[in-house]
PDB file of N, CA and C in Angstrom:
ATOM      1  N   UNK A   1     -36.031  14.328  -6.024  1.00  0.00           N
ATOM      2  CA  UNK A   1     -34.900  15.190  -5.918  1.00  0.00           C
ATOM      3  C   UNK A   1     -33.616  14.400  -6.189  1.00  0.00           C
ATOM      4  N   UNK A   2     -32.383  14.936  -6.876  1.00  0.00           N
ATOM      5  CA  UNK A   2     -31.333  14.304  -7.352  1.00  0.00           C
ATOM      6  C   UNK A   2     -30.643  14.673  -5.997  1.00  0.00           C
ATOM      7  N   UNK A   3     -29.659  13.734  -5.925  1.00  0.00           N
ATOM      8  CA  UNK A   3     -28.321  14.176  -5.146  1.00  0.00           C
ATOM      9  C   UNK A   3     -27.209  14.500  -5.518  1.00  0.00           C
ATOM     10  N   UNK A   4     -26.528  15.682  -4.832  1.00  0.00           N
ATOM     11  CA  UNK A   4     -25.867  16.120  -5.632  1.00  0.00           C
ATOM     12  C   UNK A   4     -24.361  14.424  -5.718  1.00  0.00           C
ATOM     13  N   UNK A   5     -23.853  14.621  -6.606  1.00  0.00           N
ATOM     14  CA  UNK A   5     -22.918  13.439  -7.239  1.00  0.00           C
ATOM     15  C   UNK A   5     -21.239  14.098  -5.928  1.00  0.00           C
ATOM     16  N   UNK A   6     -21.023  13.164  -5.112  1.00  0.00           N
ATOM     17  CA  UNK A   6     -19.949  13.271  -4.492  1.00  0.00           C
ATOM     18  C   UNK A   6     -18.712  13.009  -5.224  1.00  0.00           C
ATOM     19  N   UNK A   7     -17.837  13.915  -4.268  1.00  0.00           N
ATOM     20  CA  UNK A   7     -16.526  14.120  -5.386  1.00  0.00           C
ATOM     21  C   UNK A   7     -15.405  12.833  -4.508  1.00  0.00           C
ATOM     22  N   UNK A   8     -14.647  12.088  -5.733  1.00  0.00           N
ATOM     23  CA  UNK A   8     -14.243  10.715  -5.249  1.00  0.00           C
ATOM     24  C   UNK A   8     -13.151  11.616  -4.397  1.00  0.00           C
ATOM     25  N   UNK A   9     -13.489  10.850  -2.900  1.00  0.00           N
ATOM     26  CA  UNK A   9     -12.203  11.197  -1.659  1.00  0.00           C
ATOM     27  C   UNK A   9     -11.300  10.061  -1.807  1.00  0.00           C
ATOM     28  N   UNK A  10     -11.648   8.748  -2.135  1.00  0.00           N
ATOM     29  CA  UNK A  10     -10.679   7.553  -2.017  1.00  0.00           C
ATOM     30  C   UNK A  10     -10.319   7.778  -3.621  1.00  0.00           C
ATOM     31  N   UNK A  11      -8.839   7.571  -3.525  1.00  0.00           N
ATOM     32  CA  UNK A  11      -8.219   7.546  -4.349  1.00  0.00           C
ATOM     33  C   UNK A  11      -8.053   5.869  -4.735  1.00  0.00           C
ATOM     34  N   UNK A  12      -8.196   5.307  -6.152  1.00  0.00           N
ATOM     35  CA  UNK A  12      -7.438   4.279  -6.359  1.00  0.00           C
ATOM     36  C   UNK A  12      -6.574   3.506  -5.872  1.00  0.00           C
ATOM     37  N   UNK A  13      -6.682   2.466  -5.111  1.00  0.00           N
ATOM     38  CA  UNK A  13      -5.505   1.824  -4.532  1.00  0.00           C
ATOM     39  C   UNK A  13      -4.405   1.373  -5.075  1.00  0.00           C
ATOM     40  N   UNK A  14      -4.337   1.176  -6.930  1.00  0.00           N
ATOM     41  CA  UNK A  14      -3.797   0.969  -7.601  1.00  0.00           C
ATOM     42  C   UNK A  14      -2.457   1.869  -8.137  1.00  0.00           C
ATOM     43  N   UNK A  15      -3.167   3.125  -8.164  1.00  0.00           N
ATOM     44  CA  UNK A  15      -2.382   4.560  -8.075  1.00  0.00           C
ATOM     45  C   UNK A  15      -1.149   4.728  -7.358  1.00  0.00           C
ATOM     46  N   UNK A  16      -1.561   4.313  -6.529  1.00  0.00           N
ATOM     47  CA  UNK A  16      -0.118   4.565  -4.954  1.00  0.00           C
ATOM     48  C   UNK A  16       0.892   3.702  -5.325  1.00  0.00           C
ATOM     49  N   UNK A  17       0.245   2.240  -5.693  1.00  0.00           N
ATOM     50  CA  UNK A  17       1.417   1.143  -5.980  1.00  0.00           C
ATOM     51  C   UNK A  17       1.715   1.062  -7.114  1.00  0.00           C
ATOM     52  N   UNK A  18       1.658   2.056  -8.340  1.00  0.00           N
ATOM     53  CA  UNK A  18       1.815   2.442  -9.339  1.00  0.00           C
ATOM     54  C   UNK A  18       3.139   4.049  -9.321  1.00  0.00           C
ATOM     55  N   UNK A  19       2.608   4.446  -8.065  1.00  0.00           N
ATOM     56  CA  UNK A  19       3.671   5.739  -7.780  1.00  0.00           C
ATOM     57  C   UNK A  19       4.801   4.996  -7.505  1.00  0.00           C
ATOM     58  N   UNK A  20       4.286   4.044  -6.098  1.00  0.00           N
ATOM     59  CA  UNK A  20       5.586   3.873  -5.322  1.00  0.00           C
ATOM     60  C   UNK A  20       6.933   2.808  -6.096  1.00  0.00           C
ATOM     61  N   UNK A  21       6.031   1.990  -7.067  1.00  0.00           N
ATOM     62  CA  UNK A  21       7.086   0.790  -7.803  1.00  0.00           C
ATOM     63  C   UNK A  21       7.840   1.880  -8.206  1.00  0.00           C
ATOM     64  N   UNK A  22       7.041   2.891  -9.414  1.00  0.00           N
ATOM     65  CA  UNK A  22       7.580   3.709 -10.411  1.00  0.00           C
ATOM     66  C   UNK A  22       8.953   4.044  -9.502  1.00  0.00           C
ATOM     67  N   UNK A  23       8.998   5.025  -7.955  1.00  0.00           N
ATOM     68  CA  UNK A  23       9.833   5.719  -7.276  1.00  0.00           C
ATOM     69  C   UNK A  23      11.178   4.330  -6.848  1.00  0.00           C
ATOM     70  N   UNK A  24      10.488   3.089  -7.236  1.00  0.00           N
ATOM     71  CA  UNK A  24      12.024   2.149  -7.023  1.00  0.00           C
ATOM     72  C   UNK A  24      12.989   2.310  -8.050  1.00  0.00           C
ATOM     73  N   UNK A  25      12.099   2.435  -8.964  1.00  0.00           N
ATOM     74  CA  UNK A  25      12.924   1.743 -10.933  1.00  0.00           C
ATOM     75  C   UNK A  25      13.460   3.456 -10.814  1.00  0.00           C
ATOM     76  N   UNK A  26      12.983   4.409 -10.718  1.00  0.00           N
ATOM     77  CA  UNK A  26      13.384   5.525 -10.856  1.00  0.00           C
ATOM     78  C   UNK A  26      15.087   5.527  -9.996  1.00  0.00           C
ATOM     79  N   UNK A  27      15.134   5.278  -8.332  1.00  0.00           N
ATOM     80  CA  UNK A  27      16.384   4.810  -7.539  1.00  0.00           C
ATOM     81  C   UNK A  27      16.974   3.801  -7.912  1.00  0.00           C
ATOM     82  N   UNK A  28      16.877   3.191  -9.004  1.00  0.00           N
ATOM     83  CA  UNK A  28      17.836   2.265  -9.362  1.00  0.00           C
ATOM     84  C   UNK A  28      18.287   2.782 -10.606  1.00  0.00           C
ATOM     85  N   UNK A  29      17.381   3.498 -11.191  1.00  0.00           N
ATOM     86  CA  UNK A  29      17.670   4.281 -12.580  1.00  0.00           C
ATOM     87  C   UNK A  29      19.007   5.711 -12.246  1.00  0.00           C
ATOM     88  N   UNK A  30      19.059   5.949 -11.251  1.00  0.00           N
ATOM     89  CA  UNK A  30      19.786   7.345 -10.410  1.00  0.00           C
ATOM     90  C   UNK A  30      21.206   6.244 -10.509  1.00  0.00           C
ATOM     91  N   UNK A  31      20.985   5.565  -9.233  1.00  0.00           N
ATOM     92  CA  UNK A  31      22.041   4.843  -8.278  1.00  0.00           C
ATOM     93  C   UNK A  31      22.993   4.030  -9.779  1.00  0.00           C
ATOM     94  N   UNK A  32      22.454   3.316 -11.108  1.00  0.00           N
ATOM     95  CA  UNK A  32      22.815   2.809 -12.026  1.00  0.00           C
ATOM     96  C   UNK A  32      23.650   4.033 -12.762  1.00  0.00           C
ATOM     97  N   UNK A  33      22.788   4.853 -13.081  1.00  0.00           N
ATOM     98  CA  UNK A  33      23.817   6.471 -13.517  1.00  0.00           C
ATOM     99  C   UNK A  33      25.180   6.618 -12.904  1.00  0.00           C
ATOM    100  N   UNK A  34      24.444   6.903 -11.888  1.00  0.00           N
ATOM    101  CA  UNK A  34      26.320   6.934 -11.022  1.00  0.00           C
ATOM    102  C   UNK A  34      27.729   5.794 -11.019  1.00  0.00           C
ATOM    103  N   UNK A  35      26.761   4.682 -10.973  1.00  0.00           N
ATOM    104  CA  UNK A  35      27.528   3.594 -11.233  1.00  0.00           C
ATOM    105  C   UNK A  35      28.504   4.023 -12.457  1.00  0.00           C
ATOM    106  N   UNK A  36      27.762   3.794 -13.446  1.00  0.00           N
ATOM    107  CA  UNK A  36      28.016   4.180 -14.859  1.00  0.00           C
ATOM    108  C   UNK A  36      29.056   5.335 -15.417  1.00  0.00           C
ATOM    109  N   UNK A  37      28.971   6.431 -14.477  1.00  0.00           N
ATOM    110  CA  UNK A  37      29.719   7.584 -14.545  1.00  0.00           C
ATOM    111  C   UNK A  37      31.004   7.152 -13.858  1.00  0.00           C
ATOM    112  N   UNK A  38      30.969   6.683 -12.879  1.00  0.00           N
ATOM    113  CA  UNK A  38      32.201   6.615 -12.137  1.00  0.00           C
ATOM    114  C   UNK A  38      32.906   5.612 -12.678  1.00  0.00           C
ATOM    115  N   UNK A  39      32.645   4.543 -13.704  1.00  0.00           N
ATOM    116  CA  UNK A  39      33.160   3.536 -13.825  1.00  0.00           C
ATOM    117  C   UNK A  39      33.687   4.021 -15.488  1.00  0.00           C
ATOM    118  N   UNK A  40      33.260   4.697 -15.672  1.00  0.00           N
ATOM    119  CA  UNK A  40      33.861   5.716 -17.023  1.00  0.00           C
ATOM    120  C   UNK A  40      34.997   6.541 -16.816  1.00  0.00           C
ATOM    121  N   UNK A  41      34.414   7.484 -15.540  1.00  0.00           N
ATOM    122  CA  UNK A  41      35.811   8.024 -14.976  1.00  0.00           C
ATOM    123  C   UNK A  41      37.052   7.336 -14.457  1.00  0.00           C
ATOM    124  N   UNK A  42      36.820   6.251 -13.858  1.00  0.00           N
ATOM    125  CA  UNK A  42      37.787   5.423 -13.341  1.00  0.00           C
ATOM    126  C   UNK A  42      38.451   4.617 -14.613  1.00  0.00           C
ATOM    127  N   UNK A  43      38.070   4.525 -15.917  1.00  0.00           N
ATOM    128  CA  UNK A  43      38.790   3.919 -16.636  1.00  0.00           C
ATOM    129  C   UNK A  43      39.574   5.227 -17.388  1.00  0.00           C
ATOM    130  N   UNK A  44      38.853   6.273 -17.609  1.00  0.00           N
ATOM    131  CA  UNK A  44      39.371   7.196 -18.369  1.00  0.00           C
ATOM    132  C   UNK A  44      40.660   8.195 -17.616  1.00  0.00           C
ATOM    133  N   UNK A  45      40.758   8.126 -15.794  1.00  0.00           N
ATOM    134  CA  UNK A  45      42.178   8.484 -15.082  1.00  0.00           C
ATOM    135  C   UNK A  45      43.043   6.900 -14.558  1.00  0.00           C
ATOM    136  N   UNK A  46      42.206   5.916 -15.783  1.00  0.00           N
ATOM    137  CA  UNK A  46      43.576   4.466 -15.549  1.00  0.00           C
ATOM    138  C   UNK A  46      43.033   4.132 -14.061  1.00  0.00           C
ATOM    139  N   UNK A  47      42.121   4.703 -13.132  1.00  0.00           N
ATOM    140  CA  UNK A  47      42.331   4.138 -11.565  1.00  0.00           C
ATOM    141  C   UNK A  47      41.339   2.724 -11.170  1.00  0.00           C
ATOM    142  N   UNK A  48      42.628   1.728 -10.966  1.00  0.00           N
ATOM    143  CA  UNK A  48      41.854   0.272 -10.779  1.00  0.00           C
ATOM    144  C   UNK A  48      41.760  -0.315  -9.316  1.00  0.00           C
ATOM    145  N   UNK A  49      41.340   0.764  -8.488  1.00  0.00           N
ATOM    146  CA  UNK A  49      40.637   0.849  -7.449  1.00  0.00           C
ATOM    147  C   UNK A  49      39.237   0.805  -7.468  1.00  0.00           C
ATOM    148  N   UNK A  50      39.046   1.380  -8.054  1.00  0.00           N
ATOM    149  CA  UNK A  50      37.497   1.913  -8.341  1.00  0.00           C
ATOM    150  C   UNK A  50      36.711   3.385  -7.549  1.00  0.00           C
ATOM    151  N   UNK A  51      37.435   3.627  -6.918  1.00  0.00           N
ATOM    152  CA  UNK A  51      37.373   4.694  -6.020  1.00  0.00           C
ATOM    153  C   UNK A  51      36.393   6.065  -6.397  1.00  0.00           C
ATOM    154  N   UNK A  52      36.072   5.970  -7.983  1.00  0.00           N
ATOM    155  CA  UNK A  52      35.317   7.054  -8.141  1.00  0.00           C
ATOM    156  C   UNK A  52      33.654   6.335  -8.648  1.00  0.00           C
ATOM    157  N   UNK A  53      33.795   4.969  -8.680  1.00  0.00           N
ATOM    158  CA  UNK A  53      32.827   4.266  -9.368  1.00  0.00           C
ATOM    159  C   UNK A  53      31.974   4.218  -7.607  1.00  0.00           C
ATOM    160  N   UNK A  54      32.889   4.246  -6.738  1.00  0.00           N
ATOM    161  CA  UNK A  54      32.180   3.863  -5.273  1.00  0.00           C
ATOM    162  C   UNK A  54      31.600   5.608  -5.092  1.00  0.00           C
ATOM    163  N   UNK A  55      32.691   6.482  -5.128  1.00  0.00           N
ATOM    164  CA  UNK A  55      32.261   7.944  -4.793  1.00  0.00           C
ATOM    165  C   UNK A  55      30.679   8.512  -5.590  1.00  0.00           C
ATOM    166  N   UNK A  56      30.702   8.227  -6.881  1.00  0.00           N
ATOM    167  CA  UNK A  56      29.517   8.336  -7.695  1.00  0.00           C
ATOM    168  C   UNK A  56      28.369   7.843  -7.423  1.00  0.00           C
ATOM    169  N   UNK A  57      28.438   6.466  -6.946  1.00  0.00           N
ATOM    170  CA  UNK A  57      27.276   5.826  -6.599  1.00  0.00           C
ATOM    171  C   UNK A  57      26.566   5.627  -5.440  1.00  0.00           C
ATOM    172  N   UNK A  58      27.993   6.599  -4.603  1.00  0.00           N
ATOM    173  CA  UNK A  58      27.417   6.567  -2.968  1.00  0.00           C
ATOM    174  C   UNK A  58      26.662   8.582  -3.635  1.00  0.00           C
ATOM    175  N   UNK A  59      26.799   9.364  -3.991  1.00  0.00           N
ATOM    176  CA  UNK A  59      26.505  10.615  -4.181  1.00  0.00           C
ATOM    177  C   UNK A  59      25.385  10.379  -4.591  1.00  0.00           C
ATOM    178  N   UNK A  60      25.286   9.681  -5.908  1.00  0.00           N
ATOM    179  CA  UNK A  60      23.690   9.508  -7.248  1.00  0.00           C
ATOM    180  C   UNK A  60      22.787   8.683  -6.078  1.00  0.00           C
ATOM    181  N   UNK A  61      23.237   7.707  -4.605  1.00  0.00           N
ATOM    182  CA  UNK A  61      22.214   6.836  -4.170  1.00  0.00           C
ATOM    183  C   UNK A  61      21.895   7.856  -3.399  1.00  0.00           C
ATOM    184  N   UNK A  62      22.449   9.018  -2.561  1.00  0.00           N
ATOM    185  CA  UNK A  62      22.135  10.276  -2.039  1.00  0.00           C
ATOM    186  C   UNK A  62      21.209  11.047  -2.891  1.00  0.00           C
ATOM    187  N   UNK A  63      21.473  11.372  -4.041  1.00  0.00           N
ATOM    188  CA  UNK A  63      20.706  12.369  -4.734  1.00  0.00           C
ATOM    189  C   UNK A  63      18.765  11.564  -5.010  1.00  0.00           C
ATOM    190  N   UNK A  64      19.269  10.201  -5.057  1.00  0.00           N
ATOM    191  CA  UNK A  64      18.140   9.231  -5.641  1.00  0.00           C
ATOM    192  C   UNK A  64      17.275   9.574  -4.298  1.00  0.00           C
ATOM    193  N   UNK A  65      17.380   9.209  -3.007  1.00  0.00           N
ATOM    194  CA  UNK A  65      16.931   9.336  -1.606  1.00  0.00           C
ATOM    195  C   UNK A  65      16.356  10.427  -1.382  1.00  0.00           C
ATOM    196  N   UNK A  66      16.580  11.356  -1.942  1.00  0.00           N
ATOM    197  CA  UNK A  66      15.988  13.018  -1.596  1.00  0.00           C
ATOM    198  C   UNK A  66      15.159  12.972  -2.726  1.00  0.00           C
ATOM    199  N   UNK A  67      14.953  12.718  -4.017  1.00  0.00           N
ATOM    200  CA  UNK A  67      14.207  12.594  -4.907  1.00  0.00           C
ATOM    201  C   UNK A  67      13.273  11.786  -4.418  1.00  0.00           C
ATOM    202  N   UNK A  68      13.152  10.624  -4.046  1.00  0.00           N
ATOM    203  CA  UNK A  68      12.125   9.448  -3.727  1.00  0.00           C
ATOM    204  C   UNK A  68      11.762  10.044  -2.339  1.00  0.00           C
ATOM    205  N   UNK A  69      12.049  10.987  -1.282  1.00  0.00           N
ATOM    206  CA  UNK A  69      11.661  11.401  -0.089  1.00  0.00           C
ATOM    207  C   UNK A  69      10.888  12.923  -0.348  1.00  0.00           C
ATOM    208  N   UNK A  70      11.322  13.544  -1.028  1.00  0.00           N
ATOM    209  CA  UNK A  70      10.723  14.660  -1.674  1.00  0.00           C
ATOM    210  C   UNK A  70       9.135  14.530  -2.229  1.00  0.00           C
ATOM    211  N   UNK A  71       9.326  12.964  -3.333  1.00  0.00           N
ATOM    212  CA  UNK A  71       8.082  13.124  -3.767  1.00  0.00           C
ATOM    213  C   UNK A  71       6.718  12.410  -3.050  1.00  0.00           C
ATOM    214  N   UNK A  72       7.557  11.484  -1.704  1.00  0.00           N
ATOM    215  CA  UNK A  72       6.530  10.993  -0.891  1.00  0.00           C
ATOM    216  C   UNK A  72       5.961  11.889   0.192  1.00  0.00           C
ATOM    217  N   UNK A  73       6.858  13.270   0.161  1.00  0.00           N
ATOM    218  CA  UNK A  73       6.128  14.134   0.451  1.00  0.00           C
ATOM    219  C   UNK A  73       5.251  14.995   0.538  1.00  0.00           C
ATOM    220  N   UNK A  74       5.063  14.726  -1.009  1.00  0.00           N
ATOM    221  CA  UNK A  74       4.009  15.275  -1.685  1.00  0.00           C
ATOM    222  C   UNK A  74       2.183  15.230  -1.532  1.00  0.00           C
TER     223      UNK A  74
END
């Protein structure tokens, strides 16, 4: 008599640390955007504070955090 062929419960251990690197480069890929935006805006209203390069990158490291918490929810 054959047995029937079990369906794989363990997932790859490789997989996860393949998600989770991916979900860093992805928050640095966000948090770098914002950088980027604000430091465009801040040259393009002349402001050499930096004040929108900080506002952008504190928002995009917010938006990055709910993205990377969202999908470890998954």
């Amino acid at each position: 008599m054959k047995k029937a062929p079990r369906p794989h419960s363990k997932k790859k251990p490789y997989r996860e640390y393949i998600k989770y690197s991916g979900l860093g480069f992805q928050l640095l890929a966000v948090i770098l955007l914002g950088v980027f935006i604000g430091s465009k805006l801040d040259q393009y209203f002349e402001l050499e504070s930096g004040a929108l390069t900080a506002a952008f990158s504190l928002l995009f490291t917010i938006i990055g955090m709910y993205i990377i918490i969202r999908e470890v929810n998954k």
